[in-house]
Protein backbone atom coordinates (compact mmCIF):
# COMPACT_ATOMS: atom_id res chain seq x y z
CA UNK A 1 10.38 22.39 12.49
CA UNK A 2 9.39 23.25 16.42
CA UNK A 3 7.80 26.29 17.52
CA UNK A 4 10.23 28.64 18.77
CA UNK A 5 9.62 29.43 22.79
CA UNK A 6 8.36 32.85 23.57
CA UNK A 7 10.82 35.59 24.21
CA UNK A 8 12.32 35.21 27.98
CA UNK A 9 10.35 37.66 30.44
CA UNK A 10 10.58 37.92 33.70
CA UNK A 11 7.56 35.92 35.51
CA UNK A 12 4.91 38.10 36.38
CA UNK A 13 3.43 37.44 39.78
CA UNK A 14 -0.89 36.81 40.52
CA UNK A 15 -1.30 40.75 42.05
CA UNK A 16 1.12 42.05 39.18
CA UNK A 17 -1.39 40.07 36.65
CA UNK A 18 -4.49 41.66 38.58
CA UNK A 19 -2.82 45.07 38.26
CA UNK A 20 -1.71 44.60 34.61
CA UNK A 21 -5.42 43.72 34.20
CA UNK A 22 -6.59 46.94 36.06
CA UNK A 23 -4.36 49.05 34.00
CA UNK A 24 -5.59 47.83 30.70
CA UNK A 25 -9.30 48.38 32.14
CA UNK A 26 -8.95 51.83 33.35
CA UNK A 27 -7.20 52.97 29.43
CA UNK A 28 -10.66 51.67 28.36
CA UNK A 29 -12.82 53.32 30.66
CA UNK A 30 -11.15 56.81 29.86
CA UNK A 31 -11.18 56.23 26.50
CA UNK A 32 -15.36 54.93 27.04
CA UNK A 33 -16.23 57.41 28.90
CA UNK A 34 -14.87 60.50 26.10
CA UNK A 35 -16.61 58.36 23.51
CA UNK A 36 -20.09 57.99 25.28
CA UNK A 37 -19.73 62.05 26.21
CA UNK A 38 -19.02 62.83 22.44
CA UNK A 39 -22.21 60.28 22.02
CA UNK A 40 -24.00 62.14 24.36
CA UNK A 41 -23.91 65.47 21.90
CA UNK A 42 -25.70 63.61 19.21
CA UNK A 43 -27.66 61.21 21.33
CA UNK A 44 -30.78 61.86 19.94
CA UNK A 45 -29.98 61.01 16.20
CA UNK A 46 -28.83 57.88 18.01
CA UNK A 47 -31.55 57.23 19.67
CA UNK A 48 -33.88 57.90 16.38
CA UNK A 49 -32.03 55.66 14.40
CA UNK A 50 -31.68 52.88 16.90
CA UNK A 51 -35.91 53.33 16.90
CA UNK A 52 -36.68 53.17 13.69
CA UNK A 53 -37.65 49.75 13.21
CA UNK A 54 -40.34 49.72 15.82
CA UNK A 55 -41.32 53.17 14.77
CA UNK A 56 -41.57 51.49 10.88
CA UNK A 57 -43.76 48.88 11.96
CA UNK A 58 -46.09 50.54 14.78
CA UNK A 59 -49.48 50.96 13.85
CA UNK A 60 -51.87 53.47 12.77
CA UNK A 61 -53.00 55.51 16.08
CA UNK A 62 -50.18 53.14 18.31
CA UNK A 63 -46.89 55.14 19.79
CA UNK A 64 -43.97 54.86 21.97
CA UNK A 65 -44.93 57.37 25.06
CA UNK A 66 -42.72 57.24 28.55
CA UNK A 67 -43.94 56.75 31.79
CA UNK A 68 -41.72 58.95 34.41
CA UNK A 69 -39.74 62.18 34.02
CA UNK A 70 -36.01 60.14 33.93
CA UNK A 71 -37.03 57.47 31.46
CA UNK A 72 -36.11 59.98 28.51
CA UNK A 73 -32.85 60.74 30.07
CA UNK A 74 -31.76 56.89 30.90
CA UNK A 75 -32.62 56.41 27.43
CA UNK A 76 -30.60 58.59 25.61
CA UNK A 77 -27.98 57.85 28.04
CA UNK A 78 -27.82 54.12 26.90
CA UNK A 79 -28.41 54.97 23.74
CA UNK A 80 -24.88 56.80 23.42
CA UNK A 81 -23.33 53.84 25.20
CA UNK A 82 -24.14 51.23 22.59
CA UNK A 83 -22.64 53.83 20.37
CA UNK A 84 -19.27 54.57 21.99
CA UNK A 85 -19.44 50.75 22.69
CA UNK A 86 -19.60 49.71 18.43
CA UNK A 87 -16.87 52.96 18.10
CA UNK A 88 -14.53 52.04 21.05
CA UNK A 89 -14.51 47.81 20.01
CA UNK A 90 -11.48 48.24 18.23
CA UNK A 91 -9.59 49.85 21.32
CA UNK A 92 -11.01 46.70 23.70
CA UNK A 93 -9.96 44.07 21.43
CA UNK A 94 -6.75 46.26 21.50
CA UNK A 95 -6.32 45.82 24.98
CA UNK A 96 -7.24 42.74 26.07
CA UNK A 97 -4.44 41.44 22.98
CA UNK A 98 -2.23 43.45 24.77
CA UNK A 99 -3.16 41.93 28.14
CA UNK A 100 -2.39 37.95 26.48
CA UNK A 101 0.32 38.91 24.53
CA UNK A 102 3.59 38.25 26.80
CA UNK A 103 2.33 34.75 27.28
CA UNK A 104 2.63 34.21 23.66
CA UNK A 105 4.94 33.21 20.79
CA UNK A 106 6.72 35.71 19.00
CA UNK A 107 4.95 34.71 15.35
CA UNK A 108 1.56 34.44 17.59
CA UNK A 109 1.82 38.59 18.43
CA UNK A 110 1.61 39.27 14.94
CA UNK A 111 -1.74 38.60 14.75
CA UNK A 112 -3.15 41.25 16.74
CA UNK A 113 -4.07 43.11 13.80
CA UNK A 114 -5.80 40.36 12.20
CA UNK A 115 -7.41 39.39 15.94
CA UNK A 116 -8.25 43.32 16.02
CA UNK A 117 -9.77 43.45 12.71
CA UNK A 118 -11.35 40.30 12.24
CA UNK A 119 -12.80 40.76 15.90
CA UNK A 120 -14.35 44.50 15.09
CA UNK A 121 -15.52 43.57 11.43
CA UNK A 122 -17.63 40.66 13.27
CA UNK A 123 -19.03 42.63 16.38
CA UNK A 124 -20.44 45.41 13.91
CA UNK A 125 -21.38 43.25 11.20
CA UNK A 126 -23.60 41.05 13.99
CA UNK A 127 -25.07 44.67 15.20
CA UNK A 128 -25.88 45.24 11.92
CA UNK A 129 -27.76 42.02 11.24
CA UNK A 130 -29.56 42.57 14.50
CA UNK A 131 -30.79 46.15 13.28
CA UNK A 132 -31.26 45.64 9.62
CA UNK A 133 -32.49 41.72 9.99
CA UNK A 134 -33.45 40.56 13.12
CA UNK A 135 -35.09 43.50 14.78
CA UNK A 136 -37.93 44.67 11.29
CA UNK A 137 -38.72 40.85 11.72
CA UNK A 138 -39.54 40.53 14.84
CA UNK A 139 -40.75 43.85 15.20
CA UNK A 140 -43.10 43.34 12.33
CA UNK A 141 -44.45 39.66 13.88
CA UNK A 142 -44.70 40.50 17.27
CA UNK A 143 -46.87 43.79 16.50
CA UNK A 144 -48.79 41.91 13.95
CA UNK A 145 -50.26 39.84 16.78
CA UNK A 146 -51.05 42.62 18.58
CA UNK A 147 -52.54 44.63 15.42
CA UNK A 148 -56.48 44.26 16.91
CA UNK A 149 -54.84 46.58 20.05
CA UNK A 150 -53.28 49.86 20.09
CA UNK A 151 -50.10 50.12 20.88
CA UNK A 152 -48.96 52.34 22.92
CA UNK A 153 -45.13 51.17 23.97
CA UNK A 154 -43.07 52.45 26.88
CA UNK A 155 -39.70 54.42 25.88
CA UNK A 156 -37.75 52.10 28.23
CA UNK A 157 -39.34 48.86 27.28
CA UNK A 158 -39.35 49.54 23.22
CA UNK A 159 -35.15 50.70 23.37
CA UNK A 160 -34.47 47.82 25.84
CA UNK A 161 -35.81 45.46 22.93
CA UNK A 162 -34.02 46.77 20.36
CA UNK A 163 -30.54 47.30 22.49
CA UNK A 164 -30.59 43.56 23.38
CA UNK A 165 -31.42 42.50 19.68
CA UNK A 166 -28.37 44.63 19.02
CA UNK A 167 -25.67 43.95 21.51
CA UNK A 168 -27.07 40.24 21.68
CA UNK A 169 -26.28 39.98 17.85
CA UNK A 170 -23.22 41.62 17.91
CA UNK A 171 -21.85 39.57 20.93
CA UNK A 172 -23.01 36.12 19.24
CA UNK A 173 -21.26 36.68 15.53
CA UNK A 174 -17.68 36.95 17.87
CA UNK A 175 -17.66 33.34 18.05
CA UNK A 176 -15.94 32.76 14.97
CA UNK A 177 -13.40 35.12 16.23
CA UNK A 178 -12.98 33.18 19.81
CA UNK A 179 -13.22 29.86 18.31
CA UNK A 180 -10.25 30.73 15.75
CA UNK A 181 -8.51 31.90 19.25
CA UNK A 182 -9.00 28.84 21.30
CA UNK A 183 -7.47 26.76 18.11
CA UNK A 184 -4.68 29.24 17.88
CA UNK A 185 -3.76 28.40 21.06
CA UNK A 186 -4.41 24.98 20.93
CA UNK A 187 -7.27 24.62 23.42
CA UNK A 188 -9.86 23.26 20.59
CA UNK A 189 -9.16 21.66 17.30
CA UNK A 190 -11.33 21.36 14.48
CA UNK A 191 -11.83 18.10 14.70
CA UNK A 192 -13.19 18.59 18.06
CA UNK A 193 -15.42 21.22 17.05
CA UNK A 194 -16.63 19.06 14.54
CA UNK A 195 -17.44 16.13 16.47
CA UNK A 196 -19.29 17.93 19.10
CA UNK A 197 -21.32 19.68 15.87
CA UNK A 198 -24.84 18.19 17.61
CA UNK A 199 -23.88 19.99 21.12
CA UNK A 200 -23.16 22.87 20.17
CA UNK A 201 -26.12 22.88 17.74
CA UNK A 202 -27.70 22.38 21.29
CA UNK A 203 -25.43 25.36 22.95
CA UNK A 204 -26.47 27.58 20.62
CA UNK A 205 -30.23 27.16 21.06
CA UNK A 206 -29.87 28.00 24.50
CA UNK A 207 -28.05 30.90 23.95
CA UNK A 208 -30.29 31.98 21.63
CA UNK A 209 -33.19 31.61 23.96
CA UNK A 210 -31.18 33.74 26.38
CA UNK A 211 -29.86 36.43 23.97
CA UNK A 212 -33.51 37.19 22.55
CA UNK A 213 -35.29 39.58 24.07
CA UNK A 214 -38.78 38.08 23.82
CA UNK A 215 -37.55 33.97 23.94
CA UNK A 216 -40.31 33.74 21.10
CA UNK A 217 -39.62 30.88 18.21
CA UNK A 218 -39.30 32.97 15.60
CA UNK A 219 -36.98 35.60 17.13
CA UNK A 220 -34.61 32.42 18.28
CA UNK A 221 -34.72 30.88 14.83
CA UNK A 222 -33.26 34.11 13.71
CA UNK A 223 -30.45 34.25 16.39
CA UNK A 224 -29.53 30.32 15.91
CA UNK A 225 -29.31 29.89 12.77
CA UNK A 226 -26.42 32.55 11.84
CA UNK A 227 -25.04 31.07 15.20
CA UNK A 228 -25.09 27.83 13.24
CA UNK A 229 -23.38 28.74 10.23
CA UNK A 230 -20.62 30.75 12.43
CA UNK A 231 -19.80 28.15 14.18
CA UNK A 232 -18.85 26.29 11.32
CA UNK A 233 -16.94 29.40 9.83
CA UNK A 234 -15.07 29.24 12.84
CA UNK A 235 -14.28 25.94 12.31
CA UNK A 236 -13.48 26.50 9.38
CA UNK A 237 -11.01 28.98 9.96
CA UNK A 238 -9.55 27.06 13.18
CA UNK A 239 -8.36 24.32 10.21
CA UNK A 240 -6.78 26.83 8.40
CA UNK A 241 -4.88 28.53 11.79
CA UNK A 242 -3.65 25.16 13.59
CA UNK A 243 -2.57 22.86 10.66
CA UNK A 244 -0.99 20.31 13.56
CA UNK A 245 -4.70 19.22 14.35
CA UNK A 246 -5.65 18.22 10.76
CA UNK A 247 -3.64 15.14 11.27
């Protein structure tokens, strides 16, 4: 039975893409930018939790100080933007569905909730495994080697640490999500994916050296091998969402 063609629209022109594209942007930057003020009322619970790991593992006498009147302020400022970012994820994967959508078939749009859900549950379940996994052990290692010093670690430099191990993690366990995307649309296959297992093996430690915040071993083991196994999830699920390529 063929795929039935997507409902007849009228052609949208390069600028009317571009301003289609603007519009969807600008709902999420209002939408951002009440989140990150309502943020901004709580930032410093934020900001506590988001430093607890490094505070868990610092060392008798060692402490996180800061260096210049602002640095407290830029803190808790990006502090309550990684939390209206985890809060407003939904609403972006919302949007940028909503920008693909007329280019695809009707049975295709009814997987924006799926795409939506599937896509959020992902993005905070890799922030989570960067706060409640990744960061203690690194956190724990790298201060280890530095237990004969005292520590005394810069506001700025400590959150900026912890916000990439974050954001990083969160970012990489999407690829399940935008592999099961590129099969839906027929751009990869699982077969493909699966034959091109030992570059990607090799993608992923680059990425992995690039995501960490510190490029040490143990901190890209950590990031690599999840980015292993979801890579084969999203193969996986790519088998299971474009039965034409099993053949």
């Amino acid at each position: 039975m063929t795929q039935a063609a997507p409902e007849p629209e009228r052609g949208m022109s390069f600028l009317e893409h571009l301003d289609e594209l603007r519009s969807r942007l600008f709902r999420i930057a209002v939408l951002y930018a009440l989140l990150l003020a309502g943020c901004w009322a709580i930032s410093d619970r934020i900001l506590t939790f988001l430093m607890a790991p490094i505070r868990e593992h610092l060392f008798a006498g060692g402490d996180i100080v800061f260096l210049t009147l602002t640095e407290p302020f830029l803190v808790y400022m990006k502090a309550s933007a990684i939390g209206a970012l985890f809060i407003a994820s939904p609403y972006v994967l919302w949007q940028l569905w909503r920008f693909v959508a007329p280019g695809l078939y009707r049975n295709e749009r009814r997987s924006a909730a799926l795409f939506i859900v599937f896509g959020t549950a992902l993005f905070v379940a890799g922030g989570a495994f960067g706060y409640y996994v990744a960061m203690p052990a690194c956190a724990r290692w790298l201060l280890a080697l530095g237990s004969p010093f005292k520590a005394q670690l810069t506001l700025q430099s400590a959150f900026q640490f912890e916000s990439r191990m974050i954001i990083g993690a969160g970012l990489v366990f999407e690829m399940p999500a935008i592999i099961v995307l590129l099969a839906r649309f027929g751009i990869v296959t699982p077969g493909l994916l699966i034959r091109h297992f030992r570059l990607a093996v090799l993608v992923i430690a680059i990425v992995a050296a690039v995501v960490t915040p510190s490029g040490d071993a143990l901190t890209m083991a950590i990031f690599a091998g999840p980015m292993v196994g979801l890579y084969l999830l999203g193969a996986g699920v790519a088998w299971l969402v474009a039965p034409k390529a099993r053949a």
